[in-house]
Protein backbone atom coordinates (compact mmCIF):
# COMPACT_ATOMS: atom_id res chain seq x y z
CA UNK A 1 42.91 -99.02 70.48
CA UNK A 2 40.89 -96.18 69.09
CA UNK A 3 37.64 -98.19 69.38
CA UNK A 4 36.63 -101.10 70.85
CA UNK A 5 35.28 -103.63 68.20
CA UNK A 6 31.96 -104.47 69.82
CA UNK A 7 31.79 -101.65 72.30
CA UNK A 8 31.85 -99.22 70.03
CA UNK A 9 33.60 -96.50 72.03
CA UNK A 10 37.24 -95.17 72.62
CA UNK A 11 39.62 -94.75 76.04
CA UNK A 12 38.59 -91.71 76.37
CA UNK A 13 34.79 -92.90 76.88
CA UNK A 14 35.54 -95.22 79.99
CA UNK A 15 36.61 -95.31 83.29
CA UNK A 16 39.28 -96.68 84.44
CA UNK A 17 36.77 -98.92 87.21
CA UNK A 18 33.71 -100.33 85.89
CA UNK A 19 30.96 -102.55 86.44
CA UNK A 20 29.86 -105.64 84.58
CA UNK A 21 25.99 -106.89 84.40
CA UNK A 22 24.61 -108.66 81.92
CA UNK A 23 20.66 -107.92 81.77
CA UNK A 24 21.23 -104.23 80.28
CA UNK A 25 18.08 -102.91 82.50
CA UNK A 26 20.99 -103.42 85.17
CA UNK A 27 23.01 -100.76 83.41
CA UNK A 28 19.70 -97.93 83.76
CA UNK A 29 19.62 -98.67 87.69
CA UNK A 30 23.53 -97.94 87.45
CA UNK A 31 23.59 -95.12 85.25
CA UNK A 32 20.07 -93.74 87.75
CA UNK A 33 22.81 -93.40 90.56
CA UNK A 34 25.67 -92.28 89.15
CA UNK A 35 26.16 -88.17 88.51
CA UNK A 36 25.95 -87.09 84.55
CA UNK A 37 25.73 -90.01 83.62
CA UNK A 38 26.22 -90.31 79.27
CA UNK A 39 25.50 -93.46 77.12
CA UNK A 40 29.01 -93.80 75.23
CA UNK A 41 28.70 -96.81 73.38
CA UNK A 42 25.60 -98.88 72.38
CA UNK A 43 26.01 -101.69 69.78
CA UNK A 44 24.52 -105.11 69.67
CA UNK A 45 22.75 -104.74 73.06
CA UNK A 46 26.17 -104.10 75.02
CA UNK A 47 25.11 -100.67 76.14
CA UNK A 48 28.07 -98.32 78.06
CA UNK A 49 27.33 -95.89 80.33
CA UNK A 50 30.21 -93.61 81.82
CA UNK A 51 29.03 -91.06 84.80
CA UNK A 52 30.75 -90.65 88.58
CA UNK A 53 30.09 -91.51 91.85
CA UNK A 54 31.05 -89.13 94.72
CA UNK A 55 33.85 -87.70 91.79
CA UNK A 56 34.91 -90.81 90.69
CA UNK A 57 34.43 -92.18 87.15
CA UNK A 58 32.90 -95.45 87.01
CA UNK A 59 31.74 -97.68 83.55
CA UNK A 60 28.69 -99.66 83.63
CA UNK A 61 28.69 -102.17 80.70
CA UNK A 62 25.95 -104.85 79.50
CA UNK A 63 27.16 -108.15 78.19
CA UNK A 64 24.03 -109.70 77.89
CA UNK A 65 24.34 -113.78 79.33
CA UNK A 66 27.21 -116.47 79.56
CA UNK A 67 31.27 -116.06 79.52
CA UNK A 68 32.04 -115.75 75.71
CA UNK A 69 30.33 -112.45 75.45
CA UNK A 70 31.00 -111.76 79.26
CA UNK A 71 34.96 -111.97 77.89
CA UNK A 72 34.83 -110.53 74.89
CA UNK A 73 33.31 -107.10 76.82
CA UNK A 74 35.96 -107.68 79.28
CA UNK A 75 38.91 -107.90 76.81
CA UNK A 76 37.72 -104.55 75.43
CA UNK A 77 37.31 -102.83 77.95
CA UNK A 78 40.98 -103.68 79.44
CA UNK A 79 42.18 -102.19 76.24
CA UNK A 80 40.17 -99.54 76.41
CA UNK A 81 42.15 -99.01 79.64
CA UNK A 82 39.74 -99.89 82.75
CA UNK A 83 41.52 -101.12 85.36
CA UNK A 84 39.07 -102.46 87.98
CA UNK A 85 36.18 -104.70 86.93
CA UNK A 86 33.54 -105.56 89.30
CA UNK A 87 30.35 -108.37 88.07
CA UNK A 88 27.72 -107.10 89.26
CA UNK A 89 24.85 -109.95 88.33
CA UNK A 90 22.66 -112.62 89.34
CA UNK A 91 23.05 -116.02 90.53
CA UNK A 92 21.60 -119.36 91.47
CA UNK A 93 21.69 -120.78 95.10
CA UNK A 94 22.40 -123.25 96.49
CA UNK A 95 22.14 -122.91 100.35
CA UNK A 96 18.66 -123.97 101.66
CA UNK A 97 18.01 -120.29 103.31
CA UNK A 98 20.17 -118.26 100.86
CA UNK A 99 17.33 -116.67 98.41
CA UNK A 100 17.71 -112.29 98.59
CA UNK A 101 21.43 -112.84 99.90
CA UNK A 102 24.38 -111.04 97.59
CA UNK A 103 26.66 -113.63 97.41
CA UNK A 104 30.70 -112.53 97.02
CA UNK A 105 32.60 -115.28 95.16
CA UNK A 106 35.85 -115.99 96.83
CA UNK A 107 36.40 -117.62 93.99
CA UNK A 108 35.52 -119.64 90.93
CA UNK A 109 35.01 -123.02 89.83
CA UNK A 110 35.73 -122.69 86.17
CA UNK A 111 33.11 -125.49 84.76
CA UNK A 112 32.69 -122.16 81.53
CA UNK A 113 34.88 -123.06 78.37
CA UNK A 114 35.96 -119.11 77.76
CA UNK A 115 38.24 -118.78 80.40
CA UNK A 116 40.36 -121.95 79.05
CA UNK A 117 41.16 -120.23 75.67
CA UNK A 118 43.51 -117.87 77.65
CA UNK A 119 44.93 -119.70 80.85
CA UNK A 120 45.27 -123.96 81.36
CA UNK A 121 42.22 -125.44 83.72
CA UNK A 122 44.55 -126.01 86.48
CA UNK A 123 45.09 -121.95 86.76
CA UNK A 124 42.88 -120.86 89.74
CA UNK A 125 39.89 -118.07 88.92
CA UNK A 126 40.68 -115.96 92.22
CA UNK A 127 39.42 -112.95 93.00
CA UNK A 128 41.52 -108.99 93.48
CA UNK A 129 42.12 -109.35 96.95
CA UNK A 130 41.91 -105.90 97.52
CA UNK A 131 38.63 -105.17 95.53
CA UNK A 132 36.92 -108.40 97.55
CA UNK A 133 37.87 -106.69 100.60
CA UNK A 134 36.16 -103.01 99.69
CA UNK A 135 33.42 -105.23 98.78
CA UNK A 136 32.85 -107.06 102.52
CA UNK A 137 33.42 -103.28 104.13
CA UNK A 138 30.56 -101.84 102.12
CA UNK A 139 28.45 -104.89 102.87
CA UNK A 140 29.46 -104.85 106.56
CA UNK A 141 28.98 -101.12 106.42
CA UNK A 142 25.15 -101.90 105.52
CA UNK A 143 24.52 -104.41 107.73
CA UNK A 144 23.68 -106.46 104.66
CA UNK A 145 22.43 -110.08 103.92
CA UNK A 146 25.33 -111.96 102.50
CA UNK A 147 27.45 -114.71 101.85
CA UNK A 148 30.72 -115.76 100.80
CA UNK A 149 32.02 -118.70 99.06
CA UNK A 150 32.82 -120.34 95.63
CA UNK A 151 30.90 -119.84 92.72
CA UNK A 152 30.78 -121.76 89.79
CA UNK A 153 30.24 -120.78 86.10
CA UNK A 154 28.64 -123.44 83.94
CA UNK A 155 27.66 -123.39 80.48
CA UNK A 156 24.89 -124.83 79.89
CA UNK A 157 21.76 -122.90 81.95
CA UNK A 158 18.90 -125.42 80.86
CA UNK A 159 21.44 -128.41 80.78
CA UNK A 160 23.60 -128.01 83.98
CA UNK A 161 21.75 -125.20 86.24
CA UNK A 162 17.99 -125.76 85.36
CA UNK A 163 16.44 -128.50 83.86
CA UNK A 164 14.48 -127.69 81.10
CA UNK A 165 13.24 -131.51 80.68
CA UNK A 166 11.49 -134.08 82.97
CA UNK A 167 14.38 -136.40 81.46
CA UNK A 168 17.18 -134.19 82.90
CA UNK A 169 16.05 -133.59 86.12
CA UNK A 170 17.78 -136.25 87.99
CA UNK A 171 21.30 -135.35 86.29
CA UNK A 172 21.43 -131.89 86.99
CA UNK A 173 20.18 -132.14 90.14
CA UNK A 174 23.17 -134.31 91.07
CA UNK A 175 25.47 -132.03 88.94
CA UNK A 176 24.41 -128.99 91.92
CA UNK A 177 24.31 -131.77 94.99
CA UNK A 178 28.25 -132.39 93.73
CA UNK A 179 28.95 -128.77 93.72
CA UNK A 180 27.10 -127.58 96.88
CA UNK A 181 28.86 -130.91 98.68
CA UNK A 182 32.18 -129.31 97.37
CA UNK A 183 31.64 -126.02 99.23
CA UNK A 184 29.93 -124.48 96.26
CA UNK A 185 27.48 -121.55 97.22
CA UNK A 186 26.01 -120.41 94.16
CA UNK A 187 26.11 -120.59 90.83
CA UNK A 188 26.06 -118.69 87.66
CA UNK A 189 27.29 -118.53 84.10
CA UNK A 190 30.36 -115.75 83.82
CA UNK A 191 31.97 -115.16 87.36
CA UNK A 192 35.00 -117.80 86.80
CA UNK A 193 35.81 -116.75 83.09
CA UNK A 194 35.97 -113.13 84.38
CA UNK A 195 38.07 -113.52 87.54
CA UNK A 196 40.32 -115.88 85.57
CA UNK A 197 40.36 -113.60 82.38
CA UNK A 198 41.08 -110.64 84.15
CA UNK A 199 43.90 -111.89 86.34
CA UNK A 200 45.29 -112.93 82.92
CA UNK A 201 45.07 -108.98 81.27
CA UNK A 202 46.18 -107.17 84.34
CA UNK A 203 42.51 -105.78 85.68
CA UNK A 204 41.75 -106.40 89.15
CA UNK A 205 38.22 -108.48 88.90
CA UNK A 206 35.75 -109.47 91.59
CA UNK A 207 32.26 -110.97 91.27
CA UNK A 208 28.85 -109.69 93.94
CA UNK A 209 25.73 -111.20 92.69
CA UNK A 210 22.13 -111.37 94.05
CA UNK A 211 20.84 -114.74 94.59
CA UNK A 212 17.61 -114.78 93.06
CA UNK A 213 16.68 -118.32 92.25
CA UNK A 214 17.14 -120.95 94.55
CA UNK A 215 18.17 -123.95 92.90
CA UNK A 216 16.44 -126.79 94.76
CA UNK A 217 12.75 -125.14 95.11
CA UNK A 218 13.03 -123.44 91.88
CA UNK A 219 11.55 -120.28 93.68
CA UNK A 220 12.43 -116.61 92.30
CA UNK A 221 12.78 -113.05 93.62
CA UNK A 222 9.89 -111.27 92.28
CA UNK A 223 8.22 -108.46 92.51
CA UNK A 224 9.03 -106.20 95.38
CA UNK A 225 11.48 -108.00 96.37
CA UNK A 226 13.32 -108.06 93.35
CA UNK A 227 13.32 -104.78 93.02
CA UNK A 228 14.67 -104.18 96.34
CA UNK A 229 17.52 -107.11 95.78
CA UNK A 230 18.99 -104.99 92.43
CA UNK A 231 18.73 -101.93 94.59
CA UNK A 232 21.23 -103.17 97.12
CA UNK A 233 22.95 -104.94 95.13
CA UNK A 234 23.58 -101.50 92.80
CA UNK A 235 24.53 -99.27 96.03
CA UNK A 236 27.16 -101.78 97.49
CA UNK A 237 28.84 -102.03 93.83
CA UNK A 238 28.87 -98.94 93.83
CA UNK A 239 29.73 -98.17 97.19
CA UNK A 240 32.48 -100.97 96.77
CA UNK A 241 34.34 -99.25 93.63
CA UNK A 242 34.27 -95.94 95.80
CA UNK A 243 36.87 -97.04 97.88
CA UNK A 244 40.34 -96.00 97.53
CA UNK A 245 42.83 -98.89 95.91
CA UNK A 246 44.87 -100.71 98.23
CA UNK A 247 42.12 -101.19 100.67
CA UNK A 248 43.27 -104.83 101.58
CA UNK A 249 47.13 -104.00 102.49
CA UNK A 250 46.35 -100.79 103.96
CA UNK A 251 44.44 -102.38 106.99
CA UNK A 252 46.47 -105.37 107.35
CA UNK A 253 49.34 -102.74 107.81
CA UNK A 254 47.25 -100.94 110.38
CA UNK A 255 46.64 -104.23 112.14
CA UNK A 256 50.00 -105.04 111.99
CA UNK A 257 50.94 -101.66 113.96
CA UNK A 258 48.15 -101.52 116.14
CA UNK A 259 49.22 -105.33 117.18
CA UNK A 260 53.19 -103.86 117.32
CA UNK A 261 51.53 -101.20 119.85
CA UNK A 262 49.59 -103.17 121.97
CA UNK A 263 52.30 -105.10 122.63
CA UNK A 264 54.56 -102.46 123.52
CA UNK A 265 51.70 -101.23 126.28
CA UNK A 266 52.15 -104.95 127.51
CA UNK A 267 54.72 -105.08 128.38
């Protein structure tokens, strides 16, 4: 590909990691932290911004909201040649006490319709094993406020997620009750089409959002505190795609010889 359809910019533009968000103001608090950082593509609102962080190129990328523009960026950008996608969004709660927390999705419970148009329902949206762990080391590393579990992608924001109505209020609160019953921490609208997209075109995919509605009270980060959520949630995405490759099977080898060793001392 010479130039990505929508994107509007060529392999040589990109990174070969990059960083997913949909509200594009995401992609400015991105492209503030990352060194020479250059706007390489701009069309329709999906702004691209290629710079580095401690050397190493990273892509932030706008896709606006839901999973069928969320996967058409992603398709691009794979054959544009990026290798590593990490979401880095929003999401909905749904643990009493988890408002402010960056949630890491485990997985995803693929309630979207996108994802389906390239793999059967019954093929699980997991996430890179390897990029999930170089995400809980830079959380750990910051002593951060998070939480790890499913999330599910669903459609329909003012239908399934937030009720819009006084007539739909009792339906999609049960819809979130089912899901939170079913181990369900949050919930959003593109981390389940990307994990299961990406798995499908070769890109190692994980999802860290920043919960900032809580789905029972209806209450929202604002403010100050908002501001302070997208800041940490920037620096460990960052801070997360930083890490060498391979992050995941390098330590369980070094447990595995450190175990080998301490049993040697044993005995």
């Amino acid at each position: 590909m010479t130039e990505a359809w929508y994107l509007a910019c060529g392999p040589k533009d990109v990174a070969d990691r990059a960083v997913l968000v949909g509200d594009p103001g995401r992609v400015k608090l991105f492209a503030a932290q990352l060194d020479d950082p250059r706007i390489v593509g701009d069309n329709r609102g999906l702004q691209v911004v290629t710079g580095t962080t401690n050397g190493i190129p990273v892509t932030a990328c706008a896709f606006g909201m839901g999973a069928a523009v969320a996967v058409i960026v992603l398709e691009e950008l794979a054959q544009l040649g990026v290798r590593t996608v990490l979401r880095a969004g929003t999401a909905m709660t749904l643990a009493a006490d988890g408002l402010g927390d960056l949630v890491v999705a485990s997985a995803g419970v693929r309630e979207e319709a996108a994802s389906a148009t390239y793999l059967p329902a019954s093929f699980p949206a997991t996430s890179d094993l390897d990029l999930l762990f170089d995400l809980l080391v830079a959380l750990e590393q910051r002593d951060e406020r998070y939480r790890v579990g499913l999330v599910a992608s669903l459609d329909g924001f003012y239908t399934e997620m937030f009720a819009a109505r006084p007539e739909r209020e009792q339906e999609v609160s049960a819809r979130l009750e089912g899901l939170s019953a079913a181990g369900v921490v949050a919930v959003d609208m593109e981390t389940s089409a990307l994990l299961t997209v990406a798995s499908r075109l070769g890109v190692r995919a994980a999802s860290l959002c920043l919960a900032s509605v809580d789905a029972k009270s209806r209450a929202r980060l604002e403010g100050d505190e908002r501001d302070e959520g997208e800041r940490r949630l920037v620096e460990v995405a960052l801070a997360a795609l930083r890490r060498p490759e391979e992050g995941f099977k390098r330590a369980l080898r070094a447990a595995a010889r450190t175990d080998v060793t301490t049993a040697d001392r044993e005995v």
